[in-house]
PDB file of N, CA and C in Angstrom:
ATOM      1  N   UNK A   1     104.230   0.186   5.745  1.00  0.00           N
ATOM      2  CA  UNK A   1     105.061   1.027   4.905  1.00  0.00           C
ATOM      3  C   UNK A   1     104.640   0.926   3.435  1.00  0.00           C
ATOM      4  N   UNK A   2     104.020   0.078   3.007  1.00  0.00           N
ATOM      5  CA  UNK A   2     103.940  -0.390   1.525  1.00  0.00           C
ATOM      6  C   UNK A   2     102.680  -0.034   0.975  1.00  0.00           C
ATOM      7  N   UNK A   3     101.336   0.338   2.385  1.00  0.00           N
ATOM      8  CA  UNK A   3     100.525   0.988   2.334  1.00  0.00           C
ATOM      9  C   UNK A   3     100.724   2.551   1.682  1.00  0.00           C
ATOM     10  N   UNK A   4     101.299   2.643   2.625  1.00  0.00           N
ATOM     11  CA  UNK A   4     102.165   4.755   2.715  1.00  0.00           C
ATOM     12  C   UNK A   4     102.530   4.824   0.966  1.00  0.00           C
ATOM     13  N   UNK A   5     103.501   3.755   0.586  1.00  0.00           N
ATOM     14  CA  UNK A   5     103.933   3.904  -0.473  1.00  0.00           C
ATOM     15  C   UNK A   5     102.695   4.393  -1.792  1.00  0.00           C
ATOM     16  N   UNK A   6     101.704   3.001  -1.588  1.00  0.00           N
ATOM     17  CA  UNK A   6     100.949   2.992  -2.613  1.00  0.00           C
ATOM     18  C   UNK A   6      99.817   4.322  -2.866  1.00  0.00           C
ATOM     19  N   UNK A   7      99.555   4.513  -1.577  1.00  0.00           N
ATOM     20  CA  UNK A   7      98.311   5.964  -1.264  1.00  0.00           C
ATOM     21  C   UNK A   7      98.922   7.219  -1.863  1.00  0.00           C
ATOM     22  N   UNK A   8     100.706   7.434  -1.631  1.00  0.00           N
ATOM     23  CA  UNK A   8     101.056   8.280  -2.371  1.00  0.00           C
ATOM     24  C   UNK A   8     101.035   8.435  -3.928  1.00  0.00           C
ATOM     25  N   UNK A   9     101.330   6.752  -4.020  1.00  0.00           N
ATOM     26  CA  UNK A   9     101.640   6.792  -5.842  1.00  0.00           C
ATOM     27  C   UNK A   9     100.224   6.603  -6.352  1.00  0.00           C
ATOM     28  N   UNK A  10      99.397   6.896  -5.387  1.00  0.00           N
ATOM     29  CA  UNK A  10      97.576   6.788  -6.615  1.00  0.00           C
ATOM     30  C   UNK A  10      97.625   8.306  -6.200  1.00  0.00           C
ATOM     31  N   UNK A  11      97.883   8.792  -5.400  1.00  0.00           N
ATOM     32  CA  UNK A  11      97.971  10.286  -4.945  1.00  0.00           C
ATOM     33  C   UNK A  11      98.809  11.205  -6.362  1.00  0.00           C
ATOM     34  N   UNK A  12     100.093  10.639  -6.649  1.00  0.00           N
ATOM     35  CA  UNK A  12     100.575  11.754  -7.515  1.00  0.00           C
ATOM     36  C   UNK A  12      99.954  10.994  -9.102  1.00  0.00           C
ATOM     37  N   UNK A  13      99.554   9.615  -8.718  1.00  0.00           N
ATOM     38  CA  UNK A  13      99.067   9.363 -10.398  1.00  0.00           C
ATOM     39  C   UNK A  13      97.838  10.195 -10.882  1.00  0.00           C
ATOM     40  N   UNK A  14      97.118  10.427  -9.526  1.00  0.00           N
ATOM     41  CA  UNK A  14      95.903  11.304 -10.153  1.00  0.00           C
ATOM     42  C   UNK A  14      96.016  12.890 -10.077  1.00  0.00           C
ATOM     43  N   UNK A  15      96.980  13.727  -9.588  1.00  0.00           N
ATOM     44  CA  UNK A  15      97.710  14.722  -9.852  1.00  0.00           C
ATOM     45  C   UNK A  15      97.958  15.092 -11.278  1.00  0.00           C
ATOM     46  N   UNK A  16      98.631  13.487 -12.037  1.00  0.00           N
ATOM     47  CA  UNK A  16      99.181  13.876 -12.954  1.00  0.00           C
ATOM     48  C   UNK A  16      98.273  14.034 -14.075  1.00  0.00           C
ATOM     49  N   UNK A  17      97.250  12.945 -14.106  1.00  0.00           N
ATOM     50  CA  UNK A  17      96.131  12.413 -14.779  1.00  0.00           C
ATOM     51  C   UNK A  17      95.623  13.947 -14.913  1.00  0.00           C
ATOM     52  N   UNK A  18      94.968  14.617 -13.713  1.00  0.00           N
ATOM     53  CA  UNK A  18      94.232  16.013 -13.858  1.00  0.00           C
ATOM     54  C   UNK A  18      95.287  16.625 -14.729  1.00  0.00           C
ATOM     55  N   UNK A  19      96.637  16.772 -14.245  1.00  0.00           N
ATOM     56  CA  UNK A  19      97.125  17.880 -15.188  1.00  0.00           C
ATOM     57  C   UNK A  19      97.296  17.183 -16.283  1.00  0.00           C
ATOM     58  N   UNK A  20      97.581  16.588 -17.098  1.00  0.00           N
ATOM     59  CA  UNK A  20      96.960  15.869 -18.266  1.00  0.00           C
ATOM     60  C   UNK A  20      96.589  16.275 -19.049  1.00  0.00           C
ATOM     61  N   UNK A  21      94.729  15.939 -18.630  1.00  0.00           N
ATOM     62  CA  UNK A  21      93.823  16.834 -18.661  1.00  0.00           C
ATOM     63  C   UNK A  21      92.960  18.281 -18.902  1.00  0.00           C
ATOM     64  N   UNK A  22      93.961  18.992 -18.060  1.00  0.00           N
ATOM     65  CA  UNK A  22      93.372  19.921 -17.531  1.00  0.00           C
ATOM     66  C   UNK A  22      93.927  21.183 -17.960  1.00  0.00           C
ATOM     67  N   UNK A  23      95.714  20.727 -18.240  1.00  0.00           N
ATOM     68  CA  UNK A  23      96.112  21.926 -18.676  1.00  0.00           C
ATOM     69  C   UNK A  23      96.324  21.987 -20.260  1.00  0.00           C
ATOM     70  N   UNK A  24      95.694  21.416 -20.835  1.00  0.00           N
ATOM     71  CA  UNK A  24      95.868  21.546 -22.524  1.00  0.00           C
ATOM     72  C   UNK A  24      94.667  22.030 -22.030  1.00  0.00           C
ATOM     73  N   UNK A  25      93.130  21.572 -21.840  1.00  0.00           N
ATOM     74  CA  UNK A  25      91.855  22.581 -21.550  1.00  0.00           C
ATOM     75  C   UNK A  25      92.510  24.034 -21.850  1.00  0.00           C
ATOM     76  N   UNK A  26      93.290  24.269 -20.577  1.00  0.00           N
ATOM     77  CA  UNK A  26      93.323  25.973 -20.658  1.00  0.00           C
ATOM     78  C   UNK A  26      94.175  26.511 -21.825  1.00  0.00           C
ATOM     79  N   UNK A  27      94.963  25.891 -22.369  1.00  0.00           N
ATOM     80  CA  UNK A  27      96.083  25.778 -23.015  1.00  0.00           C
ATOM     81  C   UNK A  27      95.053  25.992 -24.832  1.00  0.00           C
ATOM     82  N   UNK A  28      94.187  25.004 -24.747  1.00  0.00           N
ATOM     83  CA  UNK A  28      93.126  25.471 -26.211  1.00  0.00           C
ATOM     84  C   UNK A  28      92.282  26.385 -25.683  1.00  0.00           C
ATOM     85  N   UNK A  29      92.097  26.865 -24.289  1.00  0.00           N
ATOM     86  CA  UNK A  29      91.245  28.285 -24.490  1.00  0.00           C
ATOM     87  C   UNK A  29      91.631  29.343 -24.884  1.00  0.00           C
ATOM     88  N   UNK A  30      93.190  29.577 -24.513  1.00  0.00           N
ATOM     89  CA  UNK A  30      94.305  30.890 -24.547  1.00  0.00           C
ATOM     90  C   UNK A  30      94.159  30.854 -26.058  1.00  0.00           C
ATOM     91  N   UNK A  31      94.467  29.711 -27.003  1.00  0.00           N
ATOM     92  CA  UNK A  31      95.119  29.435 -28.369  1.00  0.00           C
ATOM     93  C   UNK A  31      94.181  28.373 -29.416  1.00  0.00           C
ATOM     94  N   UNK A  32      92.961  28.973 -29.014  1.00  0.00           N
ATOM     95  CA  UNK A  32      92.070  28.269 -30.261  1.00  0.00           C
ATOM     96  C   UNK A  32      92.511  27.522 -31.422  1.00  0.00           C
ATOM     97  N   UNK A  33      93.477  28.257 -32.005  1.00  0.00           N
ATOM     98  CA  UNK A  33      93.929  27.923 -33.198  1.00  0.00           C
ATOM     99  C   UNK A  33      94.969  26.879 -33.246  1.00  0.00           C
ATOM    100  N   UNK A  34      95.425  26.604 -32.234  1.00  0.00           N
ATOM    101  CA  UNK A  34      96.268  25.643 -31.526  1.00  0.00           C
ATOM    102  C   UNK A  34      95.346  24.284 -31.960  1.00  0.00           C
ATOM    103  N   UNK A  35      94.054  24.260 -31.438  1.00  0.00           N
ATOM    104  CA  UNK A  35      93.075  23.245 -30.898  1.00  0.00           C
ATOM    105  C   UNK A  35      92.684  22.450 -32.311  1.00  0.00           C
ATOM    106  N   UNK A  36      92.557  23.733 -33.109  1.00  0.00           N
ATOM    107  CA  UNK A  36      92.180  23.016 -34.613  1.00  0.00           C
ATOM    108  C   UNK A  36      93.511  22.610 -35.119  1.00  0.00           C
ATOM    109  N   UNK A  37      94.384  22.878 -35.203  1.00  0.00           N
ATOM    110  CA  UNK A  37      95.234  22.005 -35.777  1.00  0.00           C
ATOM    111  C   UNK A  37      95.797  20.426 -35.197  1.00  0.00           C
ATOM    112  N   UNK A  38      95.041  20.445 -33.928  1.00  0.00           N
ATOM    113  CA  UNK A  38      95.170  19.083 -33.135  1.00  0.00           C
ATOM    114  C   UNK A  38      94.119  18.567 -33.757  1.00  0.00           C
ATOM    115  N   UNK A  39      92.949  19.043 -34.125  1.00  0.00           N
ATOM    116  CA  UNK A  39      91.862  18.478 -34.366  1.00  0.00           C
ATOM    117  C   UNK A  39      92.060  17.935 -35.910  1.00  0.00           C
ATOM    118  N   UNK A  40      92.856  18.703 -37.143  1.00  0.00           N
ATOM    119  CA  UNK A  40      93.229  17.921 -38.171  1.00  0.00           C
ATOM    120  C   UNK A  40      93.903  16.458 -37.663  1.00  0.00           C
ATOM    121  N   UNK A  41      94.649  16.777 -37.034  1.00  0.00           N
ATOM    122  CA  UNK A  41      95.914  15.539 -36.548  1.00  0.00           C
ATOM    123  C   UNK A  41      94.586  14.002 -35.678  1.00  0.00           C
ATOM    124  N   UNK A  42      94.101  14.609 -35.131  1.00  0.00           N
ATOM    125  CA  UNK A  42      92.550  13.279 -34.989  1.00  0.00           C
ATOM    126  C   UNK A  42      92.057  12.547 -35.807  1.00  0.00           C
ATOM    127  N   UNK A  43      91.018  14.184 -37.272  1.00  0.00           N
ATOM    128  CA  UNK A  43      91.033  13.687 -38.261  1.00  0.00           C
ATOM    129  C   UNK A  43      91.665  12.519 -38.835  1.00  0.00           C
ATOM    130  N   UNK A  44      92.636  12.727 -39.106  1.00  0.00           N
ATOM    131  CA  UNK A  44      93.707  12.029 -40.083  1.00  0.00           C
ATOM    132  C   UNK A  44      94.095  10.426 -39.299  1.00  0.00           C
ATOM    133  N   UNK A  45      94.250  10.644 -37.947  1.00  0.00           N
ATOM    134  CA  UNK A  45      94.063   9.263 -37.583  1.00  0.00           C
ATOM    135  C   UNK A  45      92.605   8.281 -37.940  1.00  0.00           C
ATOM    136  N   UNK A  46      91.424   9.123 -37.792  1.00  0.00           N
ATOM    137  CA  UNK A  46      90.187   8.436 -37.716  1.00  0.00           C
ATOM    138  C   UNK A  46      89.982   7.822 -39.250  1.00  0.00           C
ATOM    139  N   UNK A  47      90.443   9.080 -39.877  1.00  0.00           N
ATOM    140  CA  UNK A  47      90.625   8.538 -41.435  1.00  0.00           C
ATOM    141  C   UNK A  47      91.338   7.335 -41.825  1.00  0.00           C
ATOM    142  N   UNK A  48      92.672   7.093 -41.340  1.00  0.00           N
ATOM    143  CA  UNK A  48      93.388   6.498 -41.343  1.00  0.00           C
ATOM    144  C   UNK A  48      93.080   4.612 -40.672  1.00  0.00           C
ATOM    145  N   UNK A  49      92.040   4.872 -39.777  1.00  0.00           N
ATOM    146  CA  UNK A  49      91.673   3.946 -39.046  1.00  0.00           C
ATOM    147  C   UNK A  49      90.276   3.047 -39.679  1.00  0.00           C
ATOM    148  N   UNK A  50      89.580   4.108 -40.356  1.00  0.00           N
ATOM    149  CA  UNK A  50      88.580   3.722 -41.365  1.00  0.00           C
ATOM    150  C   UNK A  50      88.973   3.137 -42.447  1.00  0.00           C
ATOM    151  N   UNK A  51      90.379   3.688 -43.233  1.00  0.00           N
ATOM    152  CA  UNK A  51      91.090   2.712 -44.130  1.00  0.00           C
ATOM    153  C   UNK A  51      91.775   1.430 -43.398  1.00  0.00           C
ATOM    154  N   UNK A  52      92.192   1.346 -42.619  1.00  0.00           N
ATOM    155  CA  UNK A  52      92.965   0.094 -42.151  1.00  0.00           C
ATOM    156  C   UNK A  52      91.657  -0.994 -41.858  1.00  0.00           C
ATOM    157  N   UNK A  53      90.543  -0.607 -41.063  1.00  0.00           N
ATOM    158  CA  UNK A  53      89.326  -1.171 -41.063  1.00  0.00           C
ATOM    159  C   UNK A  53      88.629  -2.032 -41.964  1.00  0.00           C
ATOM    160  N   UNK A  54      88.436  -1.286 -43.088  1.00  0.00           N
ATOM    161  CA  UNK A  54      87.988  -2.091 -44.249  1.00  0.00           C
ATOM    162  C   UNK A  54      89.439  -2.651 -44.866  1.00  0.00           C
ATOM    163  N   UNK A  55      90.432  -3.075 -44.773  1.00  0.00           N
ATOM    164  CA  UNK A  55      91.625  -3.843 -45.574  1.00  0.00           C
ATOM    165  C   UNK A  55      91.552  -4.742 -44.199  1.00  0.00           C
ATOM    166  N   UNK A  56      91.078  -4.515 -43.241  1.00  0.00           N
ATOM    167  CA  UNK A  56      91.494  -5.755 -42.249  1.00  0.00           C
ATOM    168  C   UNK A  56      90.666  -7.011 -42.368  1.00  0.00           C
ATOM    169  N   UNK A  57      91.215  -8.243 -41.951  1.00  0.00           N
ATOM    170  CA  UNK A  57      90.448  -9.279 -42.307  1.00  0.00           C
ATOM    171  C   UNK A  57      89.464  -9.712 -41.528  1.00  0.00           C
ATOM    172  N   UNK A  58      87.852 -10.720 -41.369  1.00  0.00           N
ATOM    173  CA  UNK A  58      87.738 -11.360 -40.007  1.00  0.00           C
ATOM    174  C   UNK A  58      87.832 -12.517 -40.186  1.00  0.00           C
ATOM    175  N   UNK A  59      88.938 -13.116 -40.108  1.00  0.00           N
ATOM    176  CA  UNK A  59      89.286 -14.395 -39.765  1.00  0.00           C
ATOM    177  C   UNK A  59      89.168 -14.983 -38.284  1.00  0.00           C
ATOM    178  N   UNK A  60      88.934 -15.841 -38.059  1.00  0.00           N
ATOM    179  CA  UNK A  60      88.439 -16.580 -36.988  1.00  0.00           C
ATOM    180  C   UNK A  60      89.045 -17.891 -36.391  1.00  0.00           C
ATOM    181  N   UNK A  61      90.396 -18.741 -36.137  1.00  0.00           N
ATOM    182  CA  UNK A  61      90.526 -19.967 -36.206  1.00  0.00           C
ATOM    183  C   UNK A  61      90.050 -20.331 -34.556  1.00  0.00           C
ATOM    184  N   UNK A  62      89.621 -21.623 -35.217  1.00  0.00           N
ATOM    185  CA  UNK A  62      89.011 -22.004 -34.338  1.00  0.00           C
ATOM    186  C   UNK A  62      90.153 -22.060 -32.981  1.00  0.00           C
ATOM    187  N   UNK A  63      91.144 -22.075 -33.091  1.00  0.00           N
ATOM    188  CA  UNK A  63      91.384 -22.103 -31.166  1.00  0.00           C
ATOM    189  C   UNK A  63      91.356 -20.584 -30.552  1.00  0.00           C
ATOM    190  N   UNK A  64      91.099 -19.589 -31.931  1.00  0.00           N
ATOM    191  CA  UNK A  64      90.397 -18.190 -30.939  1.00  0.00           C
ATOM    192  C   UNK A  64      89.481 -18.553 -31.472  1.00  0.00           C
ATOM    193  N   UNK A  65      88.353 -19.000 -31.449  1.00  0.00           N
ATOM    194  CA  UNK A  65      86.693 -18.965 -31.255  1.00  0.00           C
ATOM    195  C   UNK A  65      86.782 -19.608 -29.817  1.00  0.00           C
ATOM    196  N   UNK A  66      87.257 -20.609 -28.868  1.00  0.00           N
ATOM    197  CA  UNK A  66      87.336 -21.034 -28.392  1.00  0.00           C
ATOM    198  C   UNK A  66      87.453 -20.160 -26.985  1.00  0.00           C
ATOM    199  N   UNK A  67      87.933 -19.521 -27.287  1.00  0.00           N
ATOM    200  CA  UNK A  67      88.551 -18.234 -26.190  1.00  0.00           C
ATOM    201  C   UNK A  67      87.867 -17.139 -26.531  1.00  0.00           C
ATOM    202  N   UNK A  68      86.390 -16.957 -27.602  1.00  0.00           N
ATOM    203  CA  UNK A  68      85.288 -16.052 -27.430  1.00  0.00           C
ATOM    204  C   UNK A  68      85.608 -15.021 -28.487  1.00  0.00           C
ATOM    205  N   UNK A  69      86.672 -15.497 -29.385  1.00  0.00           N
ATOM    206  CA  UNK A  69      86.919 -14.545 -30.274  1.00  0.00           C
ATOM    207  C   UNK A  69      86.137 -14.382 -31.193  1.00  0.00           C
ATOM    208  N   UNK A  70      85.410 -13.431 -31.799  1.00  0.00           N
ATOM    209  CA  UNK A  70      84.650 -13.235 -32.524  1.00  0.00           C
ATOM    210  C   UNK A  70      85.203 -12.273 -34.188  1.00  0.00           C
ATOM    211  N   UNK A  71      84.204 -12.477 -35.391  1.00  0.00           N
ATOM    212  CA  UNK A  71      84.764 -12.046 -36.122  1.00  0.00           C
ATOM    213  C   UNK A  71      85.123 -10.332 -36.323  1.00  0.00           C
ATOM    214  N   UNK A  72      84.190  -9.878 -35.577  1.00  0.00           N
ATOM    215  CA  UNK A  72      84.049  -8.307 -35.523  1.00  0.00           C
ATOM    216  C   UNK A  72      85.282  -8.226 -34.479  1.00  0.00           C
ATOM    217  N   UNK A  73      85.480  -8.925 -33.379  1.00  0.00           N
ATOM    218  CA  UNK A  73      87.012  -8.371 -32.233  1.00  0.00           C
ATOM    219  C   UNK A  73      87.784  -8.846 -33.368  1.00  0.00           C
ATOM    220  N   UNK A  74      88.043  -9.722 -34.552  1.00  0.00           N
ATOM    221  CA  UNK A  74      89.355 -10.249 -34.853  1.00  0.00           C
ATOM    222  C   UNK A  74      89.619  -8.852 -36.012  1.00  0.00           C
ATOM    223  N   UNK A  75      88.560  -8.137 -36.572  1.00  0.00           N
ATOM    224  CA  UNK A  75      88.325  -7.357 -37.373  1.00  0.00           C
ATOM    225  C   UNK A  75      89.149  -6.122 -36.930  1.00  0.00           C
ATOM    226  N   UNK A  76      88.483  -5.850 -35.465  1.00  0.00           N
ATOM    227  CA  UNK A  76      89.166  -4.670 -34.916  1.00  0.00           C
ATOM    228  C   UNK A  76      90.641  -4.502 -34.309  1.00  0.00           C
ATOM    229  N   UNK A  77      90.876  -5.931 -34.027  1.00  0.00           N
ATOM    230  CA  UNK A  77      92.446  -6.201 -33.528  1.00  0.00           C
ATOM    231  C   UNK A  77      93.309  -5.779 -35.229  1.00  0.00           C
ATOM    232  N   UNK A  78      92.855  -6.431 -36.602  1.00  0.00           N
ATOM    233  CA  UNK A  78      93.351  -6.678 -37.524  1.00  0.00           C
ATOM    234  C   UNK A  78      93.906  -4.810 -37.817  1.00  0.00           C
ATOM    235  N   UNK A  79      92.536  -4.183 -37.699  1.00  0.00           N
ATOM    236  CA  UNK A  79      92.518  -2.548 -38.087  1.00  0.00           C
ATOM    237  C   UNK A  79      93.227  -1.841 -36.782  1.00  0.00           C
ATOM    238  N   UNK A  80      93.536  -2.486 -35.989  1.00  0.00           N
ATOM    239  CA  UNK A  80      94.415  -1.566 -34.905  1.00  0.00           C
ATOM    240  C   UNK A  80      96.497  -1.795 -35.383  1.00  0.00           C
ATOM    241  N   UNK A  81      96.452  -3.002 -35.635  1.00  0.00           N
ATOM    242  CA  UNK A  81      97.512  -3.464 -36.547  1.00  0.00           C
ATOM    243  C   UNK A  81      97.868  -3.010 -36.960  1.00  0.00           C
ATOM    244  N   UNK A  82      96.906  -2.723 -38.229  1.00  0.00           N
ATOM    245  CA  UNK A  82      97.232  -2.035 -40.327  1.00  0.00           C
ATOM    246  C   UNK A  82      97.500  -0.547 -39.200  1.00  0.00           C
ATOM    247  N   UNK A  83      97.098   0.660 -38.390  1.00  0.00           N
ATOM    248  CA  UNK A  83      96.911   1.189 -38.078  1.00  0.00           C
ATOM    249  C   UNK A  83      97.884   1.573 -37.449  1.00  0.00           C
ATOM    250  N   UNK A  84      99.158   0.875 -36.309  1.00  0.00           N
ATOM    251  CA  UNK A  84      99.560   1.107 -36.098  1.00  0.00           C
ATOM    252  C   UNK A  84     100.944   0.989 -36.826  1.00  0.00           C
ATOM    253  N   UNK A  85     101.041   0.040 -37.879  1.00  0.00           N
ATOM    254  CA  UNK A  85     101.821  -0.313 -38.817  1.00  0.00           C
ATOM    255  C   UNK A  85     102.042   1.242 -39.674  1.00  0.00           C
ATOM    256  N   UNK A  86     100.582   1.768 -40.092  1.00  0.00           N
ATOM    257  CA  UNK A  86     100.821   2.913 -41.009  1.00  0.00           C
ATOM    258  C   UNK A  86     101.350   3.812 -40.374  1.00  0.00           C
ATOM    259  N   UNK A  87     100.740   4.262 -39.286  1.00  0.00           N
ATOM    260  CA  UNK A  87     101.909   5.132 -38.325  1.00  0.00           C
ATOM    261  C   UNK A  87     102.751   5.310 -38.223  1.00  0.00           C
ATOM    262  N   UNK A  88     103.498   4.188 -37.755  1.00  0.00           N
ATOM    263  CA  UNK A  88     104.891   3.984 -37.693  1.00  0.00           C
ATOM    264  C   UNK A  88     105.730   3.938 -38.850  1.00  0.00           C
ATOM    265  N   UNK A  89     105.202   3.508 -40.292  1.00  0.00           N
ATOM    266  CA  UNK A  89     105.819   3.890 -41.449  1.00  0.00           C
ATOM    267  C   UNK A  89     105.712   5.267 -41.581  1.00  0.00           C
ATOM    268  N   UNK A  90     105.084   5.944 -41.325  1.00  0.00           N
ATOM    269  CA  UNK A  90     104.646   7.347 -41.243  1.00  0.00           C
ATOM    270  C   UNK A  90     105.802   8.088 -40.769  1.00  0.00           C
ATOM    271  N   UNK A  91     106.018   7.823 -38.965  1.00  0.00           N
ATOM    272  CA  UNK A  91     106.840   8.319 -38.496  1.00  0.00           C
ATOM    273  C   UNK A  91     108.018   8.129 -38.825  1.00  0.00           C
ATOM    274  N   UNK A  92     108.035   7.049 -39.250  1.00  0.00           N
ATOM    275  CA  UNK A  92     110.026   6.479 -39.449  1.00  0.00           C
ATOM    276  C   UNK A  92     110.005   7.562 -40.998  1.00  0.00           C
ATOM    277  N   UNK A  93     109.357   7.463 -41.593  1.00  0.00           N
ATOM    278  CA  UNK A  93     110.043   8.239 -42.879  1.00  0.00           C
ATOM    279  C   UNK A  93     109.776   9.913 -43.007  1.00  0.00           C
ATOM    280  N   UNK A  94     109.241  10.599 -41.805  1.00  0.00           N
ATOM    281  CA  UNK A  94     109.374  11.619 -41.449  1.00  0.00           C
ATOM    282  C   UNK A  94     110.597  11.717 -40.951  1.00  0.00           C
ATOM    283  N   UNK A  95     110.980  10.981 -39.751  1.00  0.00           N
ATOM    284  CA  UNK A  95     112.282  10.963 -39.033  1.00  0.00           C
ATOM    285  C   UNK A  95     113.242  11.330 -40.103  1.00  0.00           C
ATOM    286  N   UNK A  96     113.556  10.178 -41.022  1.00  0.00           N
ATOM    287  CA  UNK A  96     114.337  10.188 -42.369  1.00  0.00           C
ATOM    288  C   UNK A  96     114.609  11.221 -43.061  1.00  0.00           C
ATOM    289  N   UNK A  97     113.367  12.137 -43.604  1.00  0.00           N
ATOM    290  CA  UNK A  97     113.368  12.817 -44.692  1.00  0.00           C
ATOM    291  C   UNK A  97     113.679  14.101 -43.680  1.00  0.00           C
ATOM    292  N   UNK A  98     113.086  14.221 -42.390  1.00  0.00           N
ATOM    293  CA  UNK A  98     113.876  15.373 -41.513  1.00  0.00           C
ATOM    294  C   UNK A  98     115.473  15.506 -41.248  1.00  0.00           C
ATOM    295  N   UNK A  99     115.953  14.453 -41.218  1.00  0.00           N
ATOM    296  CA  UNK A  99     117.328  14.427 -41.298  1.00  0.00           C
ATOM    297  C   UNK A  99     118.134  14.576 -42.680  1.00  0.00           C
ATOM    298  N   UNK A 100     117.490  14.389 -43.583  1.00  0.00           N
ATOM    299  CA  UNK A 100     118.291  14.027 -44.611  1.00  0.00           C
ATOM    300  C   UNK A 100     117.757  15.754 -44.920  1.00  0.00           C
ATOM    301  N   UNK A 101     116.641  16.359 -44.878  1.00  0.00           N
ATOM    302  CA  UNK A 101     116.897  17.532 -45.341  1.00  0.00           C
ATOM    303  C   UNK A 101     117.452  18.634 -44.426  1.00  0.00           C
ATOM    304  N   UNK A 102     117.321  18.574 -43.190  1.00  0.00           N
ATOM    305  CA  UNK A 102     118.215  19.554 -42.598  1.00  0.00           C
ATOM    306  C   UNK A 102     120.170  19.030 -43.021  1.00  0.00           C
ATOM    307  N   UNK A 103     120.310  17.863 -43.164  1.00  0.00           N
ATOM    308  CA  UNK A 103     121.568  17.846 -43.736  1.00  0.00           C
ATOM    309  C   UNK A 103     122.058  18.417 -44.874  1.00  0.00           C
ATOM    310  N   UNK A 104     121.293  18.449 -45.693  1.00  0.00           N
ATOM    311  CA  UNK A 104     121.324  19.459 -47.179  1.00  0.00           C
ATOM    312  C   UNK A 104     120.837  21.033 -46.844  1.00  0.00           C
ATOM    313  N   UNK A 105     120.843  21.385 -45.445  1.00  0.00           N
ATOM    314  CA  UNK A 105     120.628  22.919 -45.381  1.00  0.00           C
ATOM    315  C   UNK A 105     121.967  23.079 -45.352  1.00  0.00           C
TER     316      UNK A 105
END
């Protein structure tokens, strides 16, 4: 029975995965213009990721060297951090300033 279970749930996970996929594809063929404004929104992360990059540190202590940590992985963990940190300040004060100005409509 637990077989049955699992064959289905890799069955609808890769269902979902294709549509995913597959239907933004058709979705930027209909609406080109759609596609580039996703493509600013990339931009702006990659940008964003290149600044957090260089402010991140490579520090190293020795009980992660020990466990293979290196200064370039501690570099990229540091810039995924700053990165997701800016984001999320990002989003929270969008949230904010969306509420506070539809309240003053």
């Amino acid at each position: 029975m637990i077989d049955v279970g699992l064959y289905i749930t890799y069955t609808l996970f890769f269902i979902a995965l294709g549509a995913a996929v597959i239907l933004p594809l058709i979705n930027a063929i209909k609406a080109p213009a759609n596609l580039l404004k996703s493509l600013y929104g990339v931009i702006a992360l990659i940008v964003v990721f290149i600044i957090a990059y260089a402010l991140s540190g490579s520090n190293v202590k020795p009980q992660w060297a020990v466990l293979g940590i290196t200064e370039g992985t501690s570099k990229l963990v540091g810039a995924g951090l700053i990165t997701f940190y800016i984001v999320m300040i990002v989003a929270v004060v969008g949230l904010v300033y969306s509420e506070i100005s539809k309240a003053f409509k």
